[in-house]
Protein backbone atom coordinates (compact mmCIF):
# COMPACT_ATOMS: atom_id res chain seq x y z
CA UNK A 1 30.76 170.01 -85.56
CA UNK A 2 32.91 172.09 -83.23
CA UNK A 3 30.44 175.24 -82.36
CA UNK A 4 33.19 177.71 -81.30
CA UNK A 5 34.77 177.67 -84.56
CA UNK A 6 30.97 177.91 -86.73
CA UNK A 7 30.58 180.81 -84.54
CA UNK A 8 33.71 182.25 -85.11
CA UNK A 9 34.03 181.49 -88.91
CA UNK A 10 30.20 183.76 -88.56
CA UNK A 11 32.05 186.60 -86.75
CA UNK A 12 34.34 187.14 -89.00
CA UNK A 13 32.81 186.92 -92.21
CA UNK A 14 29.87 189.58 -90.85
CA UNK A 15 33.31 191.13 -89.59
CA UNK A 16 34.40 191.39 -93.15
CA UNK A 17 30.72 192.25 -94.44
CA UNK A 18 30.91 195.49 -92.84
CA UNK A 19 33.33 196.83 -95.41
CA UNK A 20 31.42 196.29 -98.38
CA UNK A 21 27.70 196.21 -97.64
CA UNK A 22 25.77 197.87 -94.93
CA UNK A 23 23.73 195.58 -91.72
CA UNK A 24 21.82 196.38 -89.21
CA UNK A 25 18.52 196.54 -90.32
CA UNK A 26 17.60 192.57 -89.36
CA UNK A 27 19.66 192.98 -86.00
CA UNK A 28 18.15 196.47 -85.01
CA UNK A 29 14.49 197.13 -83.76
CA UNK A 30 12.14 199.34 -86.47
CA UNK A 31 13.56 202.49 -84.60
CA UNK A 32 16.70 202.85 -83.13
CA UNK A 33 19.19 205.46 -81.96
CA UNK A 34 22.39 206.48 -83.58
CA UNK A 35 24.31 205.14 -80.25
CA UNK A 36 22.60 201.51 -80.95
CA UNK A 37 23.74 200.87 -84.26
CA UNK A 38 27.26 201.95 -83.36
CA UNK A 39 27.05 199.65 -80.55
CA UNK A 40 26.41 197.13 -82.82
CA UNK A 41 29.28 197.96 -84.86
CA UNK A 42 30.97 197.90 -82.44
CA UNK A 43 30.04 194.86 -81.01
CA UNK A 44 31.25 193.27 -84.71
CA UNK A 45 34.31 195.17 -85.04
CA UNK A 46 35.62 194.64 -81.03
CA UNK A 47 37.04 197.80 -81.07
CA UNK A 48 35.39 201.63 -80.21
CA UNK A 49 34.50 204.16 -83.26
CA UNK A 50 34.52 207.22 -82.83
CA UNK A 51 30.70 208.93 -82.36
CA UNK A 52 30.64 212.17 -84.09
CA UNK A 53 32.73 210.48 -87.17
CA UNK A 54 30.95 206.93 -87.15
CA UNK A 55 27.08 209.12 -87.37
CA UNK A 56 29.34 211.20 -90.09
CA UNK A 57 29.78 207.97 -92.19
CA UNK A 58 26.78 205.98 -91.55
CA UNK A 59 24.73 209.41 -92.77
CA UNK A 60 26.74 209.72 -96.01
CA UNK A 61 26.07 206.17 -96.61
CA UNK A 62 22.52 207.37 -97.23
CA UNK A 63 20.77 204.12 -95.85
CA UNK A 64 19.24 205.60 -92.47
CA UNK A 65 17.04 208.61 -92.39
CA UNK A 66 15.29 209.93 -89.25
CA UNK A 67 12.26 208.22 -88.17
CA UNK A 68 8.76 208.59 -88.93
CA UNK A 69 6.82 208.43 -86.01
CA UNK A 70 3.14 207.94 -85.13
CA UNK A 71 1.65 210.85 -83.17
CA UNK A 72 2.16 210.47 -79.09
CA UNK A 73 5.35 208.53 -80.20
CA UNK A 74 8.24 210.81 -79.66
CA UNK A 75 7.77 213.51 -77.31
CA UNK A 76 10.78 214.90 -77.36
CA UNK A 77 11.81 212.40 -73.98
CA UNK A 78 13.60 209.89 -76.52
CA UNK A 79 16.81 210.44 -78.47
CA UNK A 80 16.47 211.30 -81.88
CA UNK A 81 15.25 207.84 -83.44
CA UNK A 82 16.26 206.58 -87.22
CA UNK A 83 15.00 204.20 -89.46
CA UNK A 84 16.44 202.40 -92.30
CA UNK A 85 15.45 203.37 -96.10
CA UNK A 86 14.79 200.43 -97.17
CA UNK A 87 14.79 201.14 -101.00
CA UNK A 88 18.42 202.38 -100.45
CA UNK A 89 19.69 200.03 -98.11
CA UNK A 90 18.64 196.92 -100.57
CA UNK A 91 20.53 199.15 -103.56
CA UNK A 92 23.67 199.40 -101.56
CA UNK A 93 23.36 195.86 -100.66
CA UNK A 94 23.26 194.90 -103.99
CA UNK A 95 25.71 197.64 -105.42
CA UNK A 96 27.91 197.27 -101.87
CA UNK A 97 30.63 200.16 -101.32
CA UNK A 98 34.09 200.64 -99.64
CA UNK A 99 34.02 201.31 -96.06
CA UNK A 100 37.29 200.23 -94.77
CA UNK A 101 35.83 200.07 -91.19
């Protein structure tokens, strides 16, 4: 088994995943922050979104929705944190949509 090329056959196919089902949610802590999951896409698609258009997207997707914190949690010191609904991110994994990232 040559490891470079599983690994790369892995990149690209999650590469290609992107573009008809959403990730994230097994790759991202419980809460995270708008800049971390476009890090991570970013991390898959080696190249730099842009921010105000990639939060744009990912909302009308309709798979993340701010998160619900426990009291004490978020005193307005962190970022605005996000969760994903997981009802709607298992429909659009099963249903999938166009992205064209």
């Amino acid at each position: 088994m040559d490891h470079k090329e599983i690994i790369k056959k892995a990149h690209k196919t999650l590469k290609s995943a992107l573009n008809y089902e959403p990730i994230g949610m097994n790759l991202l802590p419980a809460h995270f922050t708008m800049p971390e999951l476009q890090g991570l896409y970013e991390t898959i698609l080696e190249k730099k979104l842009d921010r105000r258009n990639f939060a744009r997207r990912i909302k009308n997707y309709d798979i993340i929705k701010p998160a619900v914190l426990k009291k004490g949690e978020n005193q307005n010191k962190n970022p605005r944190l996000y969760e994903f609904d997981r009802e709607k991110y298992h429909a659009a994994l099963e249903q999938g949509f166009h992205s064209g990232w």
